[in-house]
Protein backbone atom coordinates (compact mmCIF):
# COMPACT_ATOMS: atom_id res chain seq x y z
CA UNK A 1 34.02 -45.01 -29.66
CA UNK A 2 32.49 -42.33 -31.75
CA UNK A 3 29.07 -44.49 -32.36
CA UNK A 4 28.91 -44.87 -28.92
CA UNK A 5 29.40 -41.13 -27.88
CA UNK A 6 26.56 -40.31 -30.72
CA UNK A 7 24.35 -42.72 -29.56
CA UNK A 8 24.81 -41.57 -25.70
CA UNK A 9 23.96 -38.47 -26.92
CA UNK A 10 20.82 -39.04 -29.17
CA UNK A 11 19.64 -40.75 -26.83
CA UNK A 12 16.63 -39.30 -24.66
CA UNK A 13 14.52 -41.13 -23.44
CA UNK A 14 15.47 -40.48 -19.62
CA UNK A 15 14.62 -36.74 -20.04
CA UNK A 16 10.73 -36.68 -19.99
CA UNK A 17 10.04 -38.32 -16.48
CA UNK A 18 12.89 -35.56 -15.34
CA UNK A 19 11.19 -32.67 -16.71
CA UNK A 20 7.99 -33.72 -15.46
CA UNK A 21 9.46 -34.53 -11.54
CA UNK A 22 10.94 -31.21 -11.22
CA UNK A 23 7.69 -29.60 -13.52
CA UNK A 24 5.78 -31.30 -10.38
CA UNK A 25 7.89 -30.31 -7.47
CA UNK A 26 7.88 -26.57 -8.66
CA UNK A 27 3.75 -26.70 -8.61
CA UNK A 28 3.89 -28.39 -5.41
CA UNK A 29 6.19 -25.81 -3.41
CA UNK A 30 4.37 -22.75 -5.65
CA UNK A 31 0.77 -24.21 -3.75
CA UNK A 32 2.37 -25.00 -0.24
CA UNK A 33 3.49 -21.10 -0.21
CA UNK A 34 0.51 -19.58 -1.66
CA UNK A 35 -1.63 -21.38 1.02
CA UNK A 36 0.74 -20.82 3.44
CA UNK A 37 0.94 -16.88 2.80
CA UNK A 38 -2.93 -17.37 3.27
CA UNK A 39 -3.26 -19.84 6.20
CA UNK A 40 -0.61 -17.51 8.17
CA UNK A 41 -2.47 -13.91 7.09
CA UNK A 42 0.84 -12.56 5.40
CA UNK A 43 -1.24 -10.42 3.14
CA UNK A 44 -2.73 -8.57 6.54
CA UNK A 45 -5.76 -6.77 6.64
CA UNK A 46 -5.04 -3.31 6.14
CA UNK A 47 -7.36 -0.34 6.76
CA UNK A 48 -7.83 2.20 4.16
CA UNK A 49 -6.69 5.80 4.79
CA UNK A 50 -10.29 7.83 4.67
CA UNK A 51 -10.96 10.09 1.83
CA UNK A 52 -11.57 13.83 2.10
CA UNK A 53 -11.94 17.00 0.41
CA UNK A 54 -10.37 19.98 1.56
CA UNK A 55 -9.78 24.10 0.25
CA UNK A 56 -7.51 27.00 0.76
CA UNK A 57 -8.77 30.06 1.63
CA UNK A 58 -6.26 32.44 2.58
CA UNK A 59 -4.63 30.70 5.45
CA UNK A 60 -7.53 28.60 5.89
CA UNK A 61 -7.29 24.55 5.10
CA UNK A 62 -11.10 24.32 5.03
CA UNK A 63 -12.85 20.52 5.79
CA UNK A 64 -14.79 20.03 2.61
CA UNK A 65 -16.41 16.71 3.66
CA UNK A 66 -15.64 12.96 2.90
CA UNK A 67 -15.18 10.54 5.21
CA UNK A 68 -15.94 11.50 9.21
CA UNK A 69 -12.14 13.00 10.36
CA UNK A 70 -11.46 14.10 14.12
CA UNK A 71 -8.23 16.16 14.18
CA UNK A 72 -7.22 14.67 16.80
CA UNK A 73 -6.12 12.05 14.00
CA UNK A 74 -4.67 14.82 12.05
CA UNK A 75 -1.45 15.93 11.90
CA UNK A 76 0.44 18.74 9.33
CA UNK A 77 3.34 20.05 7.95
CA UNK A 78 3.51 23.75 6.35
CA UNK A 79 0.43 24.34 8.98
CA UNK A 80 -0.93 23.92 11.93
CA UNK A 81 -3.93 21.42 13.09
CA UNK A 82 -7.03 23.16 14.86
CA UNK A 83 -7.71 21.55 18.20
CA UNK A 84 -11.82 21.38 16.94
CA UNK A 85 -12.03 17.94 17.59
CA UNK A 86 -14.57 16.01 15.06
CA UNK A 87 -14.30 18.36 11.42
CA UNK A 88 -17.86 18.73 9.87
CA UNK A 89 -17.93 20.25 6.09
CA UNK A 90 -17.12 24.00 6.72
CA UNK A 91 -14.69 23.80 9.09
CA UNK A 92 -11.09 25.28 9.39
CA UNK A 93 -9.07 22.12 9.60
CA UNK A 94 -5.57 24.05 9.67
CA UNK A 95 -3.87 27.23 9.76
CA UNK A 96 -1.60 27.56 6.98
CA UNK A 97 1.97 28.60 8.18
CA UNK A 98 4.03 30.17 5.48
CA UNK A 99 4.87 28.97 1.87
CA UNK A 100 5.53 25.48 0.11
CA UNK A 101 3.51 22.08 0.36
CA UNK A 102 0.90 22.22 2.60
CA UNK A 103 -0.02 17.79 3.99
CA UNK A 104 -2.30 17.23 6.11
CA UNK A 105 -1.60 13.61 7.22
CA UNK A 106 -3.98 10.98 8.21
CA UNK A 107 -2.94 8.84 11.47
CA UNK A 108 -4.59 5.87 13.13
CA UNK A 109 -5.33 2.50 13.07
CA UNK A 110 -1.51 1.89 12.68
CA UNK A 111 -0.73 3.79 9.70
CA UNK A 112 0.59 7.45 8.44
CA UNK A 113 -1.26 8.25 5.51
CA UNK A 114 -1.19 11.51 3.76
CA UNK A 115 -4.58 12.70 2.66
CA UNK A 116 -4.49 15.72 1.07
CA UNK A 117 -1.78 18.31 -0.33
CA UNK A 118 -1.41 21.55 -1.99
CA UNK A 119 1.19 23.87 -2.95
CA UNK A 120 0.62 27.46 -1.86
């Protein structure tokens, strides 16, 4: 009984088609979701927040440049958004309202984004 047992055991030569049938099926359902995720647009196409440069001065938020910003897309907290409409490098983008972070947050196509910050 014991040979038998041994020989049961040392015997392998039913494991290598195994491993390779499930070494197969794991490439095959790794490709069919990877296409997938592609075929179906999971990854989305998602705009980039713009990029923009802005100061303090005094209880300005000053519009350095960067990308073109309209504050109508503009929103704050620890100030208060001009109503100037499209910023050009100069202008005073925000009123500072007291002390702490000052965020001036970009938001459109979809998203919040915050674009700049500062203590003060």
């Amino acid at each position: 009984m014991k040979e038998k047992i041994k020989q049961f055991v040392a015997d392998k030569r039913g494991v290598s088609p195994v491993i390779g049938v499930v070494l197969m099926v794991a490439v095959v359902v790794i490709l069919a979701a990877v296409i997938g995720a592609f075929v179906l647009g999971l990854g989305g196409n998602q705009a980039a927040a713009p990029q923009a440069t802005f100061s303090v001065d005094g209880q300005s938020v000053i519009y350095e440049g960067g990308d073109s910003l309209s504050t109508n897309n503009l929103s704050a907290s620890g100030a208060k958004v001009s109503n100037k409409g499209d910023l050009t490098p100069g202008d005073t983008a925000a009123t500072i309202s007291g002390n702490g972070t000052v965020r001036i947050v970009y938001e459109g196509d979809g998203q919040s984004s915050t674009i700049w910050q500062t203590e003060v």
